[in-house]
N, C-alpha and C. Protein backbone atom coordinates (compact mmCIF):
# COMPACT_ATOMS: atom_id res chain seq x y z
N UNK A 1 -16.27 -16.27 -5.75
CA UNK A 1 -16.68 -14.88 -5.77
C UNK A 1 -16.04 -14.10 -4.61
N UNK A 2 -15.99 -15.11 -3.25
CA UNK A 2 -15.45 -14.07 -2.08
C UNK A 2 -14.04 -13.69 -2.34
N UNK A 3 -13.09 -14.57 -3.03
CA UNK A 3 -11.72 -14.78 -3.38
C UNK A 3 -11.79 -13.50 -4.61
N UNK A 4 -13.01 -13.31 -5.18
CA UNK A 4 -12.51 -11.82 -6.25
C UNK A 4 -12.29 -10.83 -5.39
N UNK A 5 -13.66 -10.77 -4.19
CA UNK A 5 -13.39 -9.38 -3.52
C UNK A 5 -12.83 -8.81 -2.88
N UNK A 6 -11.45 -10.07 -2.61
CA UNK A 6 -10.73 -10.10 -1.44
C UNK A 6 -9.63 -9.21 -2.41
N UNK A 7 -9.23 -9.67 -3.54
CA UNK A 7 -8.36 -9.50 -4.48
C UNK A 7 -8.70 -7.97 -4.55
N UNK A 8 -9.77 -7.77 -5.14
CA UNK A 8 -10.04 -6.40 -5.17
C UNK A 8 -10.41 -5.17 -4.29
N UNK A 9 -10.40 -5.94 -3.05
CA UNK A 9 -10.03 -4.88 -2.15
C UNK A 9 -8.79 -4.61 -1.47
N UNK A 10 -7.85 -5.60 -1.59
CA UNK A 10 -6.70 -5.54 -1.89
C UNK A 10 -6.00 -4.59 -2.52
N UNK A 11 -6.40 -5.26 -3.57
CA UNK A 11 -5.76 -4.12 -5.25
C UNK A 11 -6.00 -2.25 -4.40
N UNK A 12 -7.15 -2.24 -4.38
CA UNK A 12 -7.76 -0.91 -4.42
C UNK A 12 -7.05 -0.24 -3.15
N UNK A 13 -6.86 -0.91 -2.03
CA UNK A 13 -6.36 -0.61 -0.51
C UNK A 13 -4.54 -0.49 -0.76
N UNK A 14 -3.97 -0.90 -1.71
CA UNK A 14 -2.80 -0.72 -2.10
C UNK A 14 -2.69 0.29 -3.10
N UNK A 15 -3.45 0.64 -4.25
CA UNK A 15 -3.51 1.47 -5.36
C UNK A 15 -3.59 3.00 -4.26
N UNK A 16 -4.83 2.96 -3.69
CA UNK A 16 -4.80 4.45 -3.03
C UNK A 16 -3.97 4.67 -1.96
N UNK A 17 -3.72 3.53 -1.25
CA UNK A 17 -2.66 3.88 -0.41
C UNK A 17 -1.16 4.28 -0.59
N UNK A 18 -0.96 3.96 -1.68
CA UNK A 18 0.52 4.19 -2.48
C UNK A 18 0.41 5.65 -2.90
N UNK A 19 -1.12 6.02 -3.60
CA UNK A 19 -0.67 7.01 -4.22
C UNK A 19 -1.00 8.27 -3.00
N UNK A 20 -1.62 7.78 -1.88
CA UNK A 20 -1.65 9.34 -1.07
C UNK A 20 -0.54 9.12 -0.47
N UNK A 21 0.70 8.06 -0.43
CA UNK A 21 1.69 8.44 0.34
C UNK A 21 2.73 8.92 -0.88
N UNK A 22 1.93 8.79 -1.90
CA UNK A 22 3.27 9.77 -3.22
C UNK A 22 2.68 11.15 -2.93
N UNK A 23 1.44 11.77 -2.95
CA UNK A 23 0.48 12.96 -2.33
C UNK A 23 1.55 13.46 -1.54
N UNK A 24 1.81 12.87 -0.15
CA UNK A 24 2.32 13.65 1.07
C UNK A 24 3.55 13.84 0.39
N UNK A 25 4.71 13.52 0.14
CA UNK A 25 5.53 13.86 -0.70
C UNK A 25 5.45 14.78 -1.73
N UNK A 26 4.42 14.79 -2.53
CA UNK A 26 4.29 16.01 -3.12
C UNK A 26 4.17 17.37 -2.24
N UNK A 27 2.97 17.01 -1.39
CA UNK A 27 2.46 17.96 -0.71
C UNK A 27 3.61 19.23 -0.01
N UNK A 28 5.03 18.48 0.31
CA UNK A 28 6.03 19.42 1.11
C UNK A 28 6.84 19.98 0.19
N UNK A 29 6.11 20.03 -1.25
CA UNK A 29 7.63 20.28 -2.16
C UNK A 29 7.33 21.65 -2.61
N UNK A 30 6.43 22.45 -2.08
CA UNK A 30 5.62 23.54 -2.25
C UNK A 30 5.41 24.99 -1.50
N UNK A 31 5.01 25.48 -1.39
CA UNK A 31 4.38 26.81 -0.90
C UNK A 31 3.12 25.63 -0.15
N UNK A 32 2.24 26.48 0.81
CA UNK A 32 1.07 26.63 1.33
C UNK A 32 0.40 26.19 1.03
N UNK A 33 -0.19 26.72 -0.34
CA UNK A 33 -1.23 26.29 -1.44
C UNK A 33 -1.05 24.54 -1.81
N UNK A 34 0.27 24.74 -1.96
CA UNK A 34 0.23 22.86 -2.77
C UNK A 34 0.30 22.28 -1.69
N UNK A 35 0.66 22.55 -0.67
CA UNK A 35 0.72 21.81 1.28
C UNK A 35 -0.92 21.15 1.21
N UNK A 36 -1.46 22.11 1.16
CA UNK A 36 -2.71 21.57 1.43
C UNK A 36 -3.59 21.42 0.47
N UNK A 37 -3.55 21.83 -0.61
CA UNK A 37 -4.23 20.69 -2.49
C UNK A 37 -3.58 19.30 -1.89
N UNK A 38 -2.30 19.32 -2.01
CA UNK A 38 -2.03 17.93 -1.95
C UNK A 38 -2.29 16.54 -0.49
N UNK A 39 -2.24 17.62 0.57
CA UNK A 39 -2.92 16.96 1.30
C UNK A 39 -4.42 16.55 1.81
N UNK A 40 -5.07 18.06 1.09
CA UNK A 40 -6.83 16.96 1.28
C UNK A 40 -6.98 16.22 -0.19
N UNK A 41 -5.98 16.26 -0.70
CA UNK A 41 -6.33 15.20 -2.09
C UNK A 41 -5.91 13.95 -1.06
N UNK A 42 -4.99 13.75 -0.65
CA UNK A 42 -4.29 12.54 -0.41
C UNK A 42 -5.13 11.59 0.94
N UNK A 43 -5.86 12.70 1.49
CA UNK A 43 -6.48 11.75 2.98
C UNK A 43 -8.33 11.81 2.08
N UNK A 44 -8.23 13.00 0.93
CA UNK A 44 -9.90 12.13 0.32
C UNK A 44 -9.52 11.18 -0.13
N UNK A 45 -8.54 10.51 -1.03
CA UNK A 45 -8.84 9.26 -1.34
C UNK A 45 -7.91 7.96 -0.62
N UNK A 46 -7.35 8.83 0.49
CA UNK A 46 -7.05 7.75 1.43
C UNK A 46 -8.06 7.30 2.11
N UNK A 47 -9.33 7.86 2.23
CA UNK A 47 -10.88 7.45 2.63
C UNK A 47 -11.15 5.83 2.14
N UNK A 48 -10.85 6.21 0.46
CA UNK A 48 -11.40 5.02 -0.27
C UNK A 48 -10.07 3.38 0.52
N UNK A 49 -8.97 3.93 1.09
CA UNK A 49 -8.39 2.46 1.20
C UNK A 49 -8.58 2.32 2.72
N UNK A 50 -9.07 3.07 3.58
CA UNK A 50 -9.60 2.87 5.02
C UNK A 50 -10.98 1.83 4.89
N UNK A 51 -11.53 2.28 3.99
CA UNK A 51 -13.06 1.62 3.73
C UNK A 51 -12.73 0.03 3.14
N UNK A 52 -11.88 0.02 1.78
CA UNK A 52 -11.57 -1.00 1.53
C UNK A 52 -11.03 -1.79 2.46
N UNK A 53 -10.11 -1.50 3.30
CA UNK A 53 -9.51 -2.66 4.55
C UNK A 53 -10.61 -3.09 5.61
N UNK A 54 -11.59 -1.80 5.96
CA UNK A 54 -12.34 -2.15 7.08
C UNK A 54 -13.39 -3.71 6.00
N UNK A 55 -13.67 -3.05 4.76
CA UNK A 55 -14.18 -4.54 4.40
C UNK A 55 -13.76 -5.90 3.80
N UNK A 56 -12.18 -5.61 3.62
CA UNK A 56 -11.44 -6.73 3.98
C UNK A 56 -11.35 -7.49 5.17
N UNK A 57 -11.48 -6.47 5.97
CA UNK A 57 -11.73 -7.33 7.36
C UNK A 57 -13.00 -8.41 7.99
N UNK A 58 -13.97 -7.98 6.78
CA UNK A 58 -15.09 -8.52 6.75
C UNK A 58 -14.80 -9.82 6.37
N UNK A 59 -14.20 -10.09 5.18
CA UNK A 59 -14.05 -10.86 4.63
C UNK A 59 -12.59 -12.10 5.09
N UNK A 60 -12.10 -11.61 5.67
CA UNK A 60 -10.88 -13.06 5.63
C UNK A 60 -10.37 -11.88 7.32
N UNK A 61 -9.58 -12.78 8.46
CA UNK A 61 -9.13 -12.83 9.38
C UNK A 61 -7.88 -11.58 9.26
N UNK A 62 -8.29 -10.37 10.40
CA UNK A 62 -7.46 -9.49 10.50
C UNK A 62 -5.90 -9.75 10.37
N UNK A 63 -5.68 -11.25 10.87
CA UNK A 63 -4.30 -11.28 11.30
C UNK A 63 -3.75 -12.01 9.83
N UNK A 64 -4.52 -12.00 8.99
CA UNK A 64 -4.32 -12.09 7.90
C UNK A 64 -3.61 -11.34 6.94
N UNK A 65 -4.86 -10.25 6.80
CA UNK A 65 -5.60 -9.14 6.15
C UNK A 65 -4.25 -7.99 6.62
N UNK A 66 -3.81 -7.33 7.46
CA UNK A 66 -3.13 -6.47 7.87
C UNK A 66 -1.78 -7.13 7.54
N UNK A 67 -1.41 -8.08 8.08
CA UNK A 67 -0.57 -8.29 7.50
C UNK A 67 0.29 -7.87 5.77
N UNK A 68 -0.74 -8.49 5.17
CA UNK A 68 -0.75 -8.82 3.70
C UNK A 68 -0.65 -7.42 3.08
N UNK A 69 -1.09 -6.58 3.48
CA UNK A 69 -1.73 -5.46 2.45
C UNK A 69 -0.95 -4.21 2.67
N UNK A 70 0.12 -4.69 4.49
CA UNK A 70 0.86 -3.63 4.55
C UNK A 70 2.45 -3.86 4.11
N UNK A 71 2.51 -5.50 4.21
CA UNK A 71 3.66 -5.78 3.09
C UNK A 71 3.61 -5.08 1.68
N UNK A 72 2.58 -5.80 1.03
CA UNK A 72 1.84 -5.49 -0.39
C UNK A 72 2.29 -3.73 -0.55
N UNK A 73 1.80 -3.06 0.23
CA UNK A 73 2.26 -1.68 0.35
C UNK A 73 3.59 -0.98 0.36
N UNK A 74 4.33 -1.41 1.29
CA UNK A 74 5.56 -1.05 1.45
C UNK A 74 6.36 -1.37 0.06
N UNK A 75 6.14 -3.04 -0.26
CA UNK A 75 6.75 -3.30 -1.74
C UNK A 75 6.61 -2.15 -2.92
N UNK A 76 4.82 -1.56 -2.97
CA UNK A 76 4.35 -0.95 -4.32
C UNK A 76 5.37 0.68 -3.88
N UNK A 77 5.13 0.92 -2.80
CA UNK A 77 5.60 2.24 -2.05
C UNK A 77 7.29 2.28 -2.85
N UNK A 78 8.21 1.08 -2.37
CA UNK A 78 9.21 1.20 -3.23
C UNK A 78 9.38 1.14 -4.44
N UNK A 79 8.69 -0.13 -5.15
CA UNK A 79 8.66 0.05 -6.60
C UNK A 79 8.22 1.11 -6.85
N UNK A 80 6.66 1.56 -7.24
CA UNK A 80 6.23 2.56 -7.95
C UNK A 80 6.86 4.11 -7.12
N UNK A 81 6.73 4.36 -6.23
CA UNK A 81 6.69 5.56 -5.85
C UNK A 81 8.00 5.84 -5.65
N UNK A 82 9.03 5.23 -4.57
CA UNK A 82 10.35 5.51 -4.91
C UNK A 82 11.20 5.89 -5.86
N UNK A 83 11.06 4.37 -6.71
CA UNK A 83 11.45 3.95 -8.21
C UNK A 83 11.46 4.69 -9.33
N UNK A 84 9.69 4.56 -9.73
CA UNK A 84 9.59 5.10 -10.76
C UNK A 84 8.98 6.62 -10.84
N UNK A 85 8.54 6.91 -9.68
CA UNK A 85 7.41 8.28 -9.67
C UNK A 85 9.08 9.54 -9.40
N UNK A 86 10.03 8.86 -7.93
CA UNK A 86 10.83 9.68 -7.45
C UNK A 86 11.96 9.31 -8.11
N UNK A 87 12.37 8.49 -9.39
CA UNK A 87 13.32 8.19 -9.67
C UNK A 87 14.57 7.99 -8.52
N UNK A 88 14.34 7.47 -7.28
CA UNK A 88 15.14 7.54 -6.18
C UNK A 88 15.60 5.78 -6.53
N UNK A 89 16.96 6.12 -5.73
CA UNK A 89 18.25 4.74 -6.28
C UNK A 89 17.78 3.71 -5.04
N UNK A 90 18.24 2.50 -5.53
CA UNK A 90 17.75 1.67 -4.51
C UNK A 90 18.66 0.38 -4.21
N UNK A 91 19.14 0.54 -2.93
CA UNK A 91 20.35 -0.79 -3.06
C UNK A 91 19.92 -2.00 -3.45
N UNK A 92 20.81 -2.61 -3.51
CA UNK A 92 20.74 -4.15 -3.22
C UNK A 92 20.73 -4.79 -2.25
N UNK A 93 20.78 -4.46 -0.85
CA UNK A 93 19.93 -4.53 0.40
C UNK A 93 18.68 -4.11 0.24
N UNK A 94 18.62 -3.22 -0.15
CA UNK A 94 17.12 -3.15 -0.19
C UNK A 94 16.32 -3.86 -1.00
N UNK A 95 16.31 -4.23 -1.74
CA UNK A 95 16.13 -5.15 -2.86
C UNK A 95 15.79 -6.42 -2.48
N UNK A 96 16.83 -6.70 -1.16
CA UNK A 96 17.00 -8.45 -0.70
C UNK A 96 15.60 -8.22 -0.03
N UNK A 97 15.79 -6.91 1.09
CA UNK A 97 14.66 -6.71 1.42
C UNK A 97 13.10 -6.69 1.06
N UNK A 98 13.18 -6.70 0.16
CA UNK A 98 11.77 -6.41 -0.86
C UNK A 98 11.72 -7.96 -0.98
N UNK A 99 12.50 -8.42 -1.14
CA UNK A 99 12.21 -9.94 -1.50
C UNK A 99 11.89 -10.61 -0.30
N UNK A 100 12.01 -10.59 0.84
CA UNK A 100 12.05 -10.65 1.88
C UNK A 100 10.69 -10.75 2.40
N UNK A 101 10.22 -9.60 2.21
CA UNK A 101 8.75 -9.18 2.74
C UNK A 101 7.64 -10.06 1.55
N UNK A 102 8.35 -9.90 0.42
CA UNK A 102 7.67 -10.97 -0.81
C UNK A 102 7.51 -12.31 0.25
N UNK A 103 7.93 -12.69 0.19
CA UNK A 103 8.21 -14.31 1.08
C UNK A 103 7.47 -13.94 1.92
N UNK A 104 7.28 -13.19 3.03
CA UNK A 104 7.19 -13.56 4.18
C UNK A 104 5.26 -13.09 3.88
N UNK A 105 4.82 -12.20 2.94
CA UNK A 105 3.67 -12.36 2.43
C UNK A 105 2.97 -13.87 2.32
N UNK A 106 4.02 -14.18 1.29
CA UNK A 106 3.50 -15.94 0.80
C UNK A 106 3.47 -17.27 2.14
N UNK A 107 4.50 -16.78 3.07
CA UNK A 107 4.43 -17.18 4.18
C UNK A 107 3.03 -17.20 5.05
N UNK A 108 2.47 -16.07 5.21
CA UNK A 108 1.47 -15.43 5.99
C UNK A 108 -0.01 -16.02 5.60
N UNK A 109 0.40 -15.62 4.15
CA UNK A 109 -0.83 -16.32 3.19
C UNK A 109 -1.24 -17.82 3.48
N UNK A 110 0.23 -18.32 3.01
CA UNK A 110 0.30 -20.11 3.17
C UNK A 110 -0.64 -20.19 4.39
N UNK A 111 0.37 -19.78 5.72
CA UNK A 111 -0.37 -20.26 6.72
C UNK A 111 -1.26 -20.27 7.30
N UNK A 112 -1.81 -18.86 6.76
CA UNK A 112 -3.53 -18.36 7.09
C UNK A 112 -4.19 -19.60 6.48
N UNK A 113 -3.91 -19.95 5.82
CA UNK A 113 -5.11 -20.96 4.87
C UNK A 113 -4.53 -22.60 6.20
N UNK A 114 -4.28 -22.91 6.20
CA UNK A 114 -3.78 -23.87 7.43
C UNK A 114 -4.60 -24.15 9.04
C-alpha cells in the first residue's frame, strides 16, 4: 500500500509540476491579462505538487525522494512540454541526455533500497 502512495505522489508531483512550468511559458506569450491568468493558474496548482512532495517526504528518504522526482521532471518537461505541447526540436545530445538522467534515476532508486 505504502509503494502505491509513493507512486502516486510521484505521478501527481510530476503531472502538476510539468504542467505549471508549460503555464509560465504560456504566461509570457501575452499582454498583462494572460501574464497573470496564466500565472496564478500555474503556482494554484503548483500548490497541489509542493504538498505532494512534502508527503513524499513522509514516506521514503529525502535523498531519495528529491532526487527522483526532479529527474522524473526534467525528462516529462522535455518530452511532453518541449516535444509535444512546444513542438520544439530536440538533439541527439539531448536525447543521450535524457537517457542519462533515466539511468541515473534507476541508479538512485537501486541504491536507495541498499
Amino acid at each position: 500500500m505504502q509503494q502505491l502512495k509513493v507512486i502516486l505522489l510521484v505521478v501527481v508531483y510530476v503531472a502538476v509540476s510539468c504542467f505549471s512550468n508549460v503555464a509560465y511559458k504560456y504566461s509570457v506569450a501575452g499582454g498583462i491579462k494572460n501574464l497573470l491568468t496564466w500565472q496564478i493558474l500555474a503556482n494554484t496548482v503548483g500548490i497541489l505538487g509542493v504538498i505532494s512532495l512534502s508527503w513524499l517526504y513522509k514516506l521514503i528518504p529525502i535523498h531519495i525522494a528529491y532526487p527522483v522526482v526532479q529527474a522524473l521532471l526534467i525528462v516529462s518537461i522535455q518530452i511532453v512540454a518541449a516535444r509535444l505541447i512546444f513542438k520544439e526540436s530536440i538533439s541527439t545530445w539531448q536525447w543521450t541526455g535524457t537517457g542519462l538522467i533515466v539511468l541515473g534515476i534507476f541508479l538512485i532508486a537501486v541504491r536507495g533500497k541498499g
